[in-house]
Protein backbone atom coordinates (compact mmCIF):
# COMPACT_ATOMS: atom_id res chain seq x y z
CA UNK A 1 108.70 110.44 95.62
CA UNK A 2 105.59 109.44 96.97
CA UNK A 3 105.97 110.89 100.14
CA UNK A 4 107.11 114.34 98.74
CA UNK A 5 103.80 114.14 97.10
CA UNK A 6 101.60 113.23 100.33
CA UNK A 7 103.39 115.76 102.11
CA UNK A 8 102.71 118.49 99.34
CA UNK A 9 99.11 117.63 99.21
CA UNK A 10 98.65 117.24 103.32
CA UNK A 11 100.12 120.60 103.63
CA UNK A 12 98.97 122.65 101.15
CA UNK A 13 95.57 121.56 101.95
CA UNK A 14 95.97 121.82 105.44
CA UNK A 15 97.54 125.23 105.60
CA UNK A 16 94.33 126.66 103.42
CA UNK A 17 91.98 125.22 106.42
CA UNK A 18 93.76 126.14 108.79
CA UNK A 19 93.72 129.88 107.10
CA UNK A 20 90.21 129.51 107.37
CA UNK A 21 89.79 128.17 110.54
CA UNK A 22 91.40 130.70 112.15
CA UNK A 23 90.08 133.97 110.25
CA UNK A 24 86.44 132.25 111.19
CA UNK A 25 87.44 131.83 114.65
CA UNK A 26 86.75 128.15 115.13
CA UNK A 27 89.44 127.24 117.69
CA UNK A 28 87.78 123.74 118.86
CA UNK A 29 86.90 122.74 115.26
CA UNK A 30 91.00 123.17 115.05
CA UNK A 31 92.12 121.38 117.27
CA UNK A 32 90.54 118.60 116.13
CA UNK A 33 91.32 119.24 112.39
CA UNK A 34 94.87 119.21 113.88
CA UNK A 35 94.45 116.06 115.53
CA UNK A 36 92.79 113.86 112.29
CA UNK A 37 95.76 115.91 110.05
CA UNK A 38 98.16 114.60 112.58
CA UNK A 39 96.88 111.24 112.50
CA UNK A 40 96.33 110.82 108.92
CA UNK A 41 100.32 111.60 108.47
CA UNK A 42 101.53 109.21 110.74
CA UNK A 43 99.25 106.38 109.22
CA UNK A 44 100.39 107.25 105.85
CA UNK A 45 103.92 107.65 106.56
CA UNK A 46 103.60 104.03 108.10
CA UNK A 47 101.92 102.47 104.84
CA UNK A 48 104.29 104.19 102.63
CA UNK A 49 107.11 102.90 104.34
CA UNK A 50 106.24 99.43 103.69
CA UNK A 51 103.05 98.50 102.56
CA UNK A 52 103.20 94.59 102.80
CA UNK A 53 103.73 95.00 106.84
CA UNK A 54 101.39 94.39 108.99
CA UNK A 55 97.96 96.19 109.38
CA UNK A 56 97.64 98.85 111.99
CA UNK A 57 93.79 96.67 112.32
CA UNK A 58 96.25 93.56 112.85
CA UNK A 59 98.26 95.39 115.92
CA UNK A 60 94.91 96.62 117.22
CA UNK A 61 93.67 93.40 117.51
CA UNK A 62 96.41 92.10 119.17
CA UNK A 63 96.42 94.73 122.01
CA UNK A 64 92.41 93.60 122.23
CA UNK A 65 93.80 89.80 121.92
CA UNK A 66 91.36 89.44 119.44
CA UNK A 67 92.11 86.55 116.63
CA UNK A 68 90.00 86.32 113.32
């Protein structure tokens, strides 16, 4: 249910900018809203999914080998 809800919300909002964006003619400002919408999904999606799994900060350290 929760991710019927995030999706709702993501998209409705997003399709309202977007309808913006484009009437104003900001194509780069877009893009990048597209990217950050895009990325904000997937990161959601991934702590919805299971939320006691590890960090995405943990698996960024780890590519860094960084312990704390």
């Amino acid at each position: 249910m929760s991710f019927l809800i995030m999706f709702l919300v993501v998209g409705i909002v997003g399709f309202f900018d977007v309808k913006n964006m484009v009437n104003s003619g900001l194509k780069k400002e877009l893009i990048v809203y597209s990217i950050f919408l895009g990325a904000t999904v997937i990161f959601a999606t991934l702590y919805l999914k299971n939320p006691l799994r590890r960090t995405i900060l943990d698996m960024i350290l780890d590519l860094f080998q960084v312990s704390w």
